[in-house]
Protein backbone atom coordinates (compact mmCIF):
# COMPACT_ATOMS: atom_id res chain seq x y z
CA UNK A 1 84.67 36.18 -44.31
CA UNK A 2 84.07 38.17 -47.41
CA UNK A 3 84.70 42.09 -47.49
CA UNK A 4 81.53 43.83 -47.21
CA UNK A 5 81.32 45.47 -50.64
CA UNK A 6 77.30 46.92 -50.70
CA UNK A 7 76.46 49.62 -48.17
CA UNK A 8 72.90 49.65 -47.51
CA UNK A 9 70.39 51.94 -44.70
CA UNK A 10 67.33 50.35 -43.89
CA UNK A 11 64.40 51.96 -44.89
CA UNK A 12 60.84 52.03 -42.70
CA UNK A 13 57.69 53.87 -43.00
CA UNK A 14 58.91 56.65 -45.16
CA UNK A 15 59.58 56.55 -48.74
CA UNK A 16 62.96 57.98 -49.81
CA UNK A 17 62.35 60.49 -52.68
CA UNK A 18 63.58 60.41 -56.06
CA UNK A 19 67.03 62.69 -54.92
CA UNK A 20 67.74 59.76 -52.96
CA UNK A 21 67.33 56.74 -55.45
CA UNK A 22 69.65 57.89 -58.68
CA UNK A 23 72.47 56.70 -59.88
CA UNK A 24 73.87 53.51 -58.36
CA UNK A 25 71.01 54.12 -55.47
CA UNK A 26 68.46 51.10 -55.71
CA UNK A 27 65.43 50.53 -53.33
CA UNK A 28 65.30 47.01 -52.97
CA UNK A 29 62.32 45.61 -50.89
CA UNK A 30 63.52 41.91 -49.85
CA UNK A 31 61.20 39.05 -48.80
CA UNK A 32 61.59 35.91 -47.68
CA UNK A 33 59.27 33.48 -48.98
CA UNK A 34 56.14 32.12 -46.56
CA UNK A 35 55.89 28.92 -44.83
CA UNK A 36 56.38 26.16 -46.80
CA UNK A 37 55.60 22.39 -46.60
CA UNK A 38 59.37 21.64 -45.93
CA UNK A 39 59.65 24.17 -43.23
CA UNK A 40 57.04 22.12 -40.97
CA UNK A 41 58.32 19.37 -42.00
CA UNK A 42 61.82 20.35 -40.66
CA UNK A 43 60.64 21.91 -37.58
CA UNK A 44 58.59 18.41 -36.45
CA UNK A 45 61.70 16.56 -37.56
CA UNK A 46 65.17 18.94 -37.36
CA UNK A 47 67.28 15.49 -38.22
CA UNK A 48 64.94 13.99 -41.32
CA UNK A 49 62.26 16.79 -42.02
CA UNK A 50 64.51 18.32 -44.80
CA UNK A 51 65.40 14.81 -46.10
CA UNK A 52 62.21 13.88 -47.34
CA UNK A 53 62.07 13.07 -51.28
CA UNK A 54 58.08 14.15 -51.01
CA UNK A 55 59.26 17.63 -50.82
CA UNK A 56 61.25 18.22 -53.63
CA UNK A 57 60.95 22.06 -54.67
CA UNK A 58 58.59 22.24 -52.04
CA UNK A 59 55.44 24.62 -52.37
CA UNK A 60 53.51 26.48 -49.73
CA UNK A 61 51.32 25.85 -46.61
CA UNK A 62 47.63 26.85 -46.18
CA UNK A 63 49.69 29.20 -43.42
CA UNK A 64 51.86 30.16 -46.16
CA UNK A 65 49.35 31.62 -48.15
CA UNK A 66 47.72 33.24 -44.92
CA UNK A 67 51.05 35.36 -44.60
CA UNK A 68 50.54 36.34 -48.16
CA UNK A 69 47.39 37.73 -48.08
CA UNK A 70 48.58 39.12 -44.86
CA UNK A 71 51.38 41.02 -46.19
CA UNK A 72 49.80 42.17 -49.23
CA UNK A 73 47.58 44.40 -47.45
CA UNK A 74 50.52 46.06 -45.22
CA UNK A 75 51.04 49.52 -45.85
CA UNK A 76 54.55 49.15 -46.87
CA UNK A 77 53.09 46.27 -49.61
CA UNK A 78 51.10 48.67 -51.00
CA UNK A 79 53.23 51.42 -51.35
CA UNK A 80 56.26 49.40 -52.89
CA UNK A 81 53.48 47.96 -54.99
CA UNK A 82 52.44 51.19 -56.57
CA UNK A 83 56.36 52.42 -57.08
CA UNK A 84 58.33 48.80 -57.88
CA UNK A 85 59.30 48.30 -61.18
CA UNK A 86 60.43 44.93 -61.63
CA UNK A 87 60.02 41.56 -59.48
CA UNK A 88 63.20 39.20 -58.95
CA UNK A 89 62.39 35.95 -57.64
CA UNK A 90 64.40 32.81 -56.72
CA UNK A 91 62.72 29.88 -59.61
CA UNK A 92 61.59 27.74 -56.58
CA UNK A 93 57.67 26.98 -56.33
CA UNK A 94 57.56 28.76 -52.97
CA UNK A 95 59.29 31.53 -54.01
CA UNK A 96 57.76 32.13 -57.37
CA UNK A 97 54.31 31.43 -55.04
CA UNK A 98 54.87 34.21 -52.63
CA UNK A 99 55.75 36.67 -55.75
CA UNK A 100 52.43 35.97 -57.30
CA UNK A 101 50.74 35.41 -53.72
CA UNK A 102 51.73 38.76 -51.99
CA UNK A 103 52.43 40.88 -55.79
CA UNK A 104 49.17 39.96 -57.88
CA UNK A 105 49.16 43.78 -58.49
CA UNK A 106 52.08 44.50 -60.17
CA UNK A 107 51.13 43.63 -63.91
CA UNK A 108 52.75 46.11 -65.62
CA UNK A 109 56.24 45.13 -64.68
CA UNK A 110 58.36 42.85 -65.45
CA UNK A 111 58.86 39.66 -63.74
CA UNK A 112 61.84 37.39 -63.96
CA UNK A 113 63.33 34.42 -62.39
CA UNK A 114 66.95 34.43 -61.58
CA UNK A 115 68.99 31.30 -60.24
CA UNK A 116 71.04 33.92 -58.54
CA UNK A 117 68.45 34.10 -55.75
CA UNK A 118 68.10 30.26 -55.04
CA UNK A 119 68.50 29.35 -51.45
CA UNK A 120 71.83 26.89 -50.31
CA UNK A 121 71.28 23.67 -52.11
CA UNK A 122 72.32 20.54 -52.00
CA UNK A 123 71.22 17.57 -49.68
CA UNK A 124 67.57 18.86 -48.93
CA UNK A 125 65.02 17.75 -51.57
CA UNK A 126 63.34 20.84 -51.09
CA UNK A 127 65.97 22.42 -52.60
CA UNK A 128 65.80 20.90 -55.82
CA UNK A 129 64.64 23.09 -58.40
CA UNK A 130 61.83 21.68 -61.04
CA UNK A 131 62.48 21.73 -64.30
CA UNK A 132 62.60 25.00 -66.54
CA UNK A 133 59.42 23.51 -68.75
CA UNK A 134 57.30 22.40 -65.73
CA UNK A 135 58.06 25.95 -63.90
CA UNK A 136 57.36 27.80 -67.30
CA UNK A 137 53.84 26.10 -67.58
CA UNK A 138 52.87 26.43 -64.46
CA UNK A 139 53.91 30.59 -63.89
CA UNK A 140 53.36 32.16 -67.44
CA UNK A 141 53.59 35.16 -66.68
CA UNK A 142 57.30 34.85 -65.48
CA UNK A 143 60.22 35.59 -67.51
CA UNK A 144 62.45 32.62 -67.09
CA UNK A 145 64.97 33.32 -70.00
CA UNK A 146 67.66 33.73 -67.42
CA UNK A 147 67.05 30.33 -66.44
CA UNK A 148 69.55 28.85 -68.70
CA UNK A 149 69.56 25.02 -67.66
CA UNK A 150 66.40 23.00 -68.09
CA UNK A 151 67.44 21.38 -65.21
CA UNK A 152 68.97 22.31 -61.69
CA UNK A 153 72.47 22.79 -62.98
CA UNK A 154 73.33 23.57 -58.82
CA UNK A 155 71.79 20.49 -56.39
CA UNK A 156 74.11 17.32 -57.52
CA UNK A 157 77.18 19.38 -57.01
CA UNK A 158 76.94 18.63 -53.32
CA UNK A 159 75.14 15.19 -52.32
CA UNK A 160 77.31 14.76 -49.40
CA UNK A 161 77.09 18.04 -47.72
CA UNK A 162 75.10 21.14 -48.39
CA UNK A 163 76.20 23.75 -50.60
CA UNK A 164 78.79 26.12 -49.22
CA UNK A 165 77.72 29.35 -47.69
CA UNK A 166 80.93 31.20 -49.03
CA UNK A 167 79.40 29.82 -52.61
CA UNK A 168 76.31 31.20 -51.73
CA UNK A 169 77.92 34.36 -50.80
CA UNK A 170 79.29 34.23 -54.09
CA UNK A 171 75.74 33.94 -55.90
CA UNK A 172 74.62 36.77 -53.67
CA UNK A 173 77.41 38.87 -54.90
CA UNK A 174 76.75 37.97 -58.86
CA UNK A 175 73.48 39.19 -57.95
CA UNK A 176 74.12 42.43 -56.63
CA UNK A 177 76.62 43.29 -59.36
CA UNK A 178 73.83 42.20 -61.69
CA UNK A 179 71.70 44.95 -59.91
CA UNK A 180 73.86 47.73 -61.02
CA UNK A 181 73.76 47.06 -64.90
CA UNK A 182 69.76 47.18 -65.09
CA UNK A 183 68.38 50.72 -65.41
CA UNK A 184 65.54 49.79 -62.91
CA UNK A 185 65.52 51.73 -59.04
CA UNK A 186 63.31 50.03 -57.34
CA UNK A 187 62.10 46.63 -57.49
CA UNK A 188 60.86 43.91 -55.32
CA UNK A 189 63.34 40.86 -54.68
CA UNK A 190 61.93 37.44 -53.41
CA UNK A 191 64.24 34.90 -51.97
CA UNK A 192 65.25 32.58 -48.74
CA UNK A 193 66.02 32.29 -45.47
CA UNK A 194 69.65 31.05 -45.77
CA UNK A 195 70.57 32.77 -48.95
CA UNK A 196 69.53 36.43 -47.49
CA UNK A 197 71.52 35.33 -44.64
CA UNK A 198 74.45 35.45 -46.29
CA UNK A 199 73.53 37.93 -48.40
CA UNK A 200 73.35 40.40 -45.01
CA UNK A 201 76.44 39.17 -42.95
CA UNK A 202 78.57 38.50 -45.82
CA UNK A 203 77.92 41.01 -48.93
CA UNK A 204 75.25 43.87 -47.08
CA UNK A 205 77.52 46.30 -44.79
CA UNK A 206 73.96 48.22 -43.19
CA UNK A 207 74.96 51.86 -42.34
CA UNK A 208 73.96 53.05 -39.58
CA UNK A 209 73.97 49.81 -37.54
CA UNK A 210 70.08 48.51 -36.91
CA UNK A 211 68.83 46.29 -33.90
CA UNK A 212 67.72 43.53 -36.39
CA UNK A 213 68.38 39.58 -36.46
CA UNK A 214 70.17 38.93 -39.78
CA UNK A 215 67.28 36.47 -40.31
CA UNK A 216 64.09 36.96 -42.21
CA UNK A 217 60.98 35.24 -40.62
CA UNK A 218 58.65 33.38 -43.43
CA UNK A 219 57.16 36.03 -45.98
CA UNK A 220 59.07 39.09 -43.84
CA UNK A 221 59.89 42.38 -46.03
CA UNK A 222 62.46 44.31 -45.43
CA UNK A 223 63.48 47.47 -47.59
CA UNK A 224 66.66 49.06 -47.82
CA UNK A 225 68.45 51.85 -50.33
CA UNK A 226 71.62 49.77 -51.76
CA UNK A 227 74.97 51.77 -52.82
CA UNK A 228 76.27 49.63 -55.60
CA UNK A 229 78.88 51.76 -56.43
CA UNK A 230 81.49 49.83 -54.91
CA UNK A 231 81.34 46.59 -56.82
């Protein structure tokens, strides 16, 4: 188990203001990305569904792109819309097509991919990142110069099992330390299931306690204020 190091409050309808984000405050709206081909795949098949080769970097669902356009036009979308100053997103198709999918609004941010965000690799096909080029030409207006490998420098580490959740933890953690060297405040971070999973039982400590599975449903936002100060 890893020492909770990032105290965090969730935050609901009402918009913390500016006394409240300062310092090593951040508003961080989290989503998990919407359904995507592998996730039906794995839910008709639990044993093979995530084994398919078909699937690698798998993209999104006619559904999937339903829940976009579904929670772009929440109230809480809009709002973090008109205040976020920066997208993060995992450089998986999904990902990077929820970002565009559920974010077309925010142009006049940046926009960068970080392999920081990628969900637990290793095993699933789905999991296999495309090449820096091909994800580059296809999603221009993403910044992938964070993306140092052309290709996924993370999936062959583990062909025989999947990719450690304490190493995802780890990833999580770079992350969040990452977080508190940017001048940004409030941004909107897109990611997946597994990885915010670990991210919120293993590096999140949520203050006060909240009623609330640790798991994201497909294209769920959550926001919370982060206190960086202690990493």
């Amino acid at each position: 188990m890893t020492t909770s190091l990032c105290k965090a409050s969730r935050v609901y309808e009402t918009v913390p203001d500016d006394s409240q984000i300062q310092g090593h405050i951040k508003l961080v709206h989290f989503v998990r990305h919407a359904q995507g081909e592998h996730n039906v795949a794995g839910e008709a098949d639990p044993a093979r569904g995530y084994l398919r080769e078909d699937l690698v970097d798998a993209s999104l669902t006619d559904l999937g792109l339903k829940q976009c356009n579904t929670l772009r036009s929440t109230p809480q979308t809009i709002k973090s819309v008109a205040r976020s100053k920066l997208v993060l997103v995992s450089p998986m198709n999904r990902t990077l097509q929820t970002a565009q999918a559920c974010f077309n609004g925010l142009v006049n941010c940046p926009w960068i991919a970080l392999e920081t965000l990628r969900e637990q690799t290793g095993m699933h096909p789905c999991d296999r990142r495309s090449s820096k080029s091909e994800l580059q030409s296809k999603y221009p207006t993403i910044n992938f110069e964070n993306i140092v490998h052309e290709n996924d420098p993370l999936y062959f580490n583990f062909t025989n099992c999947r990719e450690p959740t304490d190493q995802v933890t780890a990833r999580g953690l770079e992350f969040l330390k990452w977080l508190k060297t940017i001048p940004e405040d409030e941004f909107i971070v897109v990611s997946h299931h597994r990885y915010l999973y670990c991210l919120f039982t293993e590096a999140i400590q949520i203050h006060p306690v909240v009623d609330e599975s640790p798991h994201f449903s497909n294209c769920e936002m959550r926001s919370y204020l982060l206190d960086l100060s202690n990493l």
